[in-house]
Protein backbone atom coordinates (compact mmCIF):
# COMPACT_ATOMS: atom_id res chain seq x y z
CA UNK A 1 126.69 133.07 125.35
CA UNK A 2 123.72 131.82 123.14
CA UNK A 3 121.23 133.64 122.16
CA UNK A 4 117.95 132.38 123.80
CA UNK A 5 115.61 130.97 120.94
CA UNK A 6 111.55 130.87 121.11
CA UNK A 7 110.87 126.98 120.71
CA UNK A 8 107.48 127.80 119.50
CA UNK A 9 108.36 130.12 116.36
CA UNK A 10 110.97 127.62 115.77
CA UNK A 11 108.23 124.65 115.98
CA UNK A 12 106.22 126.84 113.53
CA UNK A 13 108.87 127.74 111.50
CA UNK A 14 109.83 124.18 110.68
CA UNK A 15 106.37 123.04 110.17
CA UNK A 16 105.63 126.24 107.61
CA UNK A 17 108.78 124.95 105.77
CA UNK A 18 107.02 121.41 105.36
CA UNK A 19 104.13 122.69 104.30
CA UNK A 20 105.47 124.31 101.55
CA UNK A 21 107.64 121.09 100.12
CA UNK A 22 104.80 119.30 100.32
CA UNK A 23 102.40 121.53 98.36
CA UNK A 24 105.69 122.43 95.87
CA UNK A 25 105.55 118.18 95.74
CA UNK A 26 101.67 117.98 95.46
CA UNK A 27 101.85 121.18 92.41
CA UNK A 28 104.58 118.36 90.74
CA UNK A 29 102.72 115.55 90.95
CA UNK A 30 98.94 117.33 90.28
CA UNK A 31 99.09 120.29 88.88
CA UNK A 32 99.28 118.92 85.38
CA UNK A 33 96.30 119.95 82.84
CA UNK A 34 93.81 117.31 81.86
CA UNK A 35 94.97 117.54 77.81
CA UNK A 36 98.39 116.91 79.22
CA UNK A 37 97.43 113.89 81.56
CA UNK A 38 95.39 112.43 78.41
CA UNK A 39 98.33 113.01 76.15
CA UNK A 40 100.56 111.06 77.90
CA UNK A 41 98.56 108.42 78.86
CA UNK A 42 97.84 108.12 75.37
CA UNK A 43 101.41 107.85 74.76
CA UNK A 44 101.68 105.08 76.95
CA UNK A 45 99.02 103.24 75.48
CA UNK A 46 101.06 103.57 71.64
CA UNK A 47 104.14 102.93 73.57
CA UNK A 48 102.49 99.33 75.33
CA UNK A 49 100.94 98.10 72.08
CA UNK A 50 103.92 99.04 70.01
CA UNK A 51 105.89 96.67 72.68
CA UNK A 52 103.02 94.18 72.28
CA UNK A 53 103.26 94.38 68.76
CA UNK A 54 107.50 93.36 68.54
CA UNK A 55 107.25 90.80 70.52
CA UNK A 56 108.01 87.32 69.61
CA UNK A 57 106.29 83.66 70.84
């Protein structure tokens, strides 16, 4: 026979576990510095105008 389960420590349980992907997400997507955000947009911006800048009428 099964073992009886709680349904409310399971309902807990699963929402603890999407709380936590969701912050590990969120730390992925905004946990980057400011110098490093301005860095890469920077890149970017050489990147765009070096694309600009090959490109033929």
């Amino acid at each position: 026979m099964a073992e009886p389960i709680n349904l409310n420590k399971a309902r807990k349980a699963r929402e603890k576990a999407q709380a936590k992907a969701a912050a590990a997400e969120n730390r992925v997507r905004f946990g980057r510095p400011k110098t490093e955000k301005v860095a890469s947009k920077l890149e970017a911006e050489r990147a765009r105008r070096e694309l600009e800048g090959k490109k033929r009428d």
